[in-house]
C-alpha atoms as a PDB file:
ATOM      1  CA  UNK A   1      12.155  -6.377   3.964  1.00  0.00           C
ATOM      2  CA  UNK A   2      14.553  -4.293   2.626  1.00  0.00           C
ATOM      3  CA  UNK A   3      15.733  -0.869   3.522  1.00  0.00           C
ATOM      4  CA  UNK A   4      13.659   0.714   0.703  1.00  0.00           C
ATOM      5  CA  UNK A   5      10.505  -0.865   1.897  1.00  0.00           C
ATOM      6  CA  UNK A   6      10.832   0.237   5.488  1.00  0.00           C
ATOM      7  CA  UNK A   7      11.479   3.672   4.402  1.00  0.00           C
ATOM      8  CA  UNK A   8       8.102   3.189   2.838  1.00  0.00           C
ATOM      9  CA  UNK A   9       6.047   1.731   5.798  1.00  0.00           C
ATOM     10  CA  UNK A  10       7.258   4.118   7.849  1.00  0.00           C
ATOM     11  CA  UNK A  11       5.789   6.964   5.244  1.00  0.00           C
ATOM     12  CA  UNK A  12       2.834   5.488   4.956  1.00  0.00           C
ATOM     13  CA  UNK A  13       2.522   5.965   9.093  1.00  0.00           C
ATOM     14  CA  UNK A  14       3.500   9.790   9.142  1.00  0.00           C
ATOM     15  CA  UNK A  15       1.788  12.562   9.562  1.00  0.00           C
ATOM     16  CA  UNK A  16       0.818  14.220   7.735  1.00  0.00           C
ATOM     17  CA  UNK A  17      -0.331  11.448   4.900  1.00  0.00           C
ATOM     18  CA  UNK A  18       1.805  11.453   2.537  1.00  0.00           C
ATOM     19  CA  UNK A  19       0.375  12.670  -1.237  1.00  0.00           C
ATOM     20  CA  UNK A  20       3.678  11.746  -3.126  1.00  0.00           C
ATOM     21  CA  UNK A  21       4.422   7.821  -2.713  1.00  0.00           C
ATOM     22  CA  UNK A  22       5.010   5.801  -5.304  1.00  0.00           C
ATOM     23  CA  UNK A  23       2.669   3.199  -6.780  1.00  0.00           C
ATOM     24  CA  UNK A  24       5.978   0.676  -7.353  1.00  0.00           C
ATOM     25  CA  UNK A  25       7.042   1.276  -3.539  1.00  0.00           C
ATOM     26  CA  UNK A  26       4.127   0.353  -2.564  1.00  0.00           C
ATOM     27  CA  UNK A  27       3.404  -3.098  -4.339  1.00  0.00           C
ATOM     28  CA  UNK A  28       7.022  -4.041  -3.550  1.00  0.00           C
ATOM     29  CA  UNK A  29       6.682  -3.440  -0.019  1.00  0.00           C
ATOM     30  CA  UNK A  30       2.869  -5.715   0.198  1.00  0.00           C
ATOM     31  CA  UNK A  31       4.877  -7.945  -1.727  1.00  0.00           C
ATOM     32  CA  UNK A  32       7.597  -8.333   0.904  1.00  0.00           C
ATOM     33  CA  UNK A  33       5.108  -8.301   3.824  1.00  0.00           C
ATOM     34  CA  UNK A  34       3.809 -11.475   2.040  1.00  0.00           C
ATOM     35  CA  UNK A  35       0.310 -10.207   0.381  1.00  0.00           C
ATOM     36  CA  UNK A  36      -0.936 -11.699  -2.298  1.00  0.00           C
ATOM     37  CA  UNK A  37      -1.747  -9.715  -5.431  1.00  0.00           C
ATOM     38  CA  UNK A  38      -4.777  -9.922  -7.908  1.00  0.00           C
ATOM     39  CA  UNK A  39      -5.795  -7.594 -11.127  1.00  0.00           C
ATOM     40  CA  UNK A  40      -9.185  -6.594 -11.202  1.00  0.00           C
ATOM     41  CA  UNK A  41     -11.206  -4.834 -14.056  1.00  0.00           C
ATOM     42  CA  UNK A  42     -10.079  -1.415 -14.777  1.00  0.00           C
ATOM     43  CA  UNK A  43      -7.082  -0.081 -12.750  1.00  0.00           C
ATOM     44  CA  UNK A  44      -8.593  -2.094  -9.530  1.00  0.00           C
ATOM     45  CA  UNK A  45      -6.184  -3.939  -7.556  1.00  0.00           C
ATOM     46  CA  UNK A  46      -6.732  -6.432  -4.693  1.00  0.00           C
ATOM     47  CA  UNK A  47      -4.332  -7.445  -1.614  1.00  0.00           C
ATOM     48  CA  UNK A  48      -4.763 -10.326   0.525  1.00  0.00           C
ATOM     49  CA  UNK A  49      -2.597 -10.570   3.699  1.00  0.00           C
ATOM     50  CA  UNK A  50      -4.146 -13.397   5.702  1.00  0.00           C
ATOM     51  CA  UNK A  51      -7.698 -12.447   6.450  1.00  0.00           C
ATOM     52  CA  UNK A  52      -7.223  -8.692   6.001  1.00  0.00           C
ATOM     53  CA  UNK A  53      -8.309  -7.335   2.289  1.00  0.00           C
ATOM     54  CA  UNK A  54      -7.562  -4.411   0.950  1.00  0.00           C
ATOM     55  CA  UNK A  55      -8.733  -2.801  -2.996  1.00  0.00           C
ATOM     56  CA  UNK A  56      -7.593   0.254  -4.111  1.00  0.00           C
ATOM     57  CA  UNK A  57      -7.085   1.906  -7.604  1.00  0.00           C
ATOM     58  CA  UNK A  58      -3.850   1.595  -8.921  1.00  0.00           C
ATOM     59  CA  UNK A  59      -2.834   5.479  -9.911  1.00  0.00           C
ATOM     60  CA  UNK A  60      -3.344   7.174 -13.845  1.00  0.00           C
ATOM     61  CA  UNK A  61      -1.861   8.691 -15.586  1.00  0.00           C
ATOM     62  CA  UNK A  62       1.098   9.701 -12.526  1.00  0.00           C
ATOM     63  CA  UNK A  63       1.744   6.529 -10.600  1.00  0.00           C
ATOM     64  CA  UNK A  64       1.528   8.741  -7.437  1.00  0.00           C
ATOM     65  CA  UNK A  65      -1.366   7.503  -4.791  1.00  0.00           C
ATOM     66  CA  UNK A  66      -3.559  10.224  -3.207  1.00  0.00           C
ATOM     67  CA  UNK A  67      -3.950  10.457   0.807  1.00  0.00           C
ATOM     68  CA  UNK A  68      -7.037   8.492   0.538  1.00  0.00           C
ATOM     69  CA  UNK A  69      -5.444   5.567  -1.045  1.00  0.00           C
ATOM     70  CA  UNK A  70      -2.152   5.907   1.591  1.00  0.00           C
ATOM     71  CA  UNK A  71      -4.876   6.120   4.573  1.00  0.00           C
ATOM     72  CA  UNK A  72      -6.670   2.681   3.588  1.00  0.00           C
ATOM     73  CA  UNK A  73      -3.079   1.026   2.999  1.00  0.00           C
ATOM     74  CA  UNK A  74      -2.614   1.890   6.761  1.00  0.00           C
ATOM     75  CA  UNK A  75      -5.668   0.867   7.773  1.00  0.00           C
ATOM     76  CA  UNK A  76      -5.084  -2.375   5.871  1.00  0.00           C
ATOM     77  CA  UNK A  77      -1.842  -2.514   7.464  1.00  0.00           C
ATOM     78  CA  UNK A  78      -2.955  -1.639  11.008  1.00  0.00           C
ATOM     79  CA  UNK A  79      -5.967  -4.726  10.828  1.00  0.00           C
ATOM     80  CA  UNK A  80      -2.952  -6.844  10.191  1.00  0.00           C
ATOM     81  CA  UNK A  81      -0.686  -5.828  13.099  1.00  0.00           C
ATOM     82  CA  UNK A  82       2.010  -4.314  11.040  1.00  0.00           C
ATOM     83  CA  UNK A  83       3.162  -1.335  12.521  1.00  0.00           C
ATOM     84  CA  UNK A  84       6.576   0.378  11.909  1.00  0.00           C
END
């Protein structure tokens, strides 16, 4: 994991939620924790990491996610033991 992508895990733990990260942050930083990504129909994306799965809605037209989104990437993260 690079610097980049820990500046982004620990984000996604702050408080308050963050409404500004990136969409690109965060698929390179599943990506480095090893999750395995999947297209669905429409904007719907699907991460595996081991047992845990997480789908979310990949952002339109801004690729900025919403608190919502950032909260279930935590809670994703969280089921997985991955913690800053």
């Amino acid at each position: 994991m690079n610097n980049r992508q820990r500046k982004t895990l620990e984000a996604i733990f702050g408080e308050p939620t963050p409404a500004d990260l990136e969409w690109s942050e965060l698929a390179s930083l599943l990506s480095a924790l090893g999750a395995e990504r999947s297209e669905g129909s429409g904007s719907r994306v699907r991460f595996k990491l081991g047992d845990a799965k997480l789908v979310i809605h990949r952002p339109h037209p801004k690729p900025v996610m919403d608190r919502n989104a950032v909260r279930a990437v935590r809670a994703f993260l969280i089921a997985r033991g991955i913690q800053p």
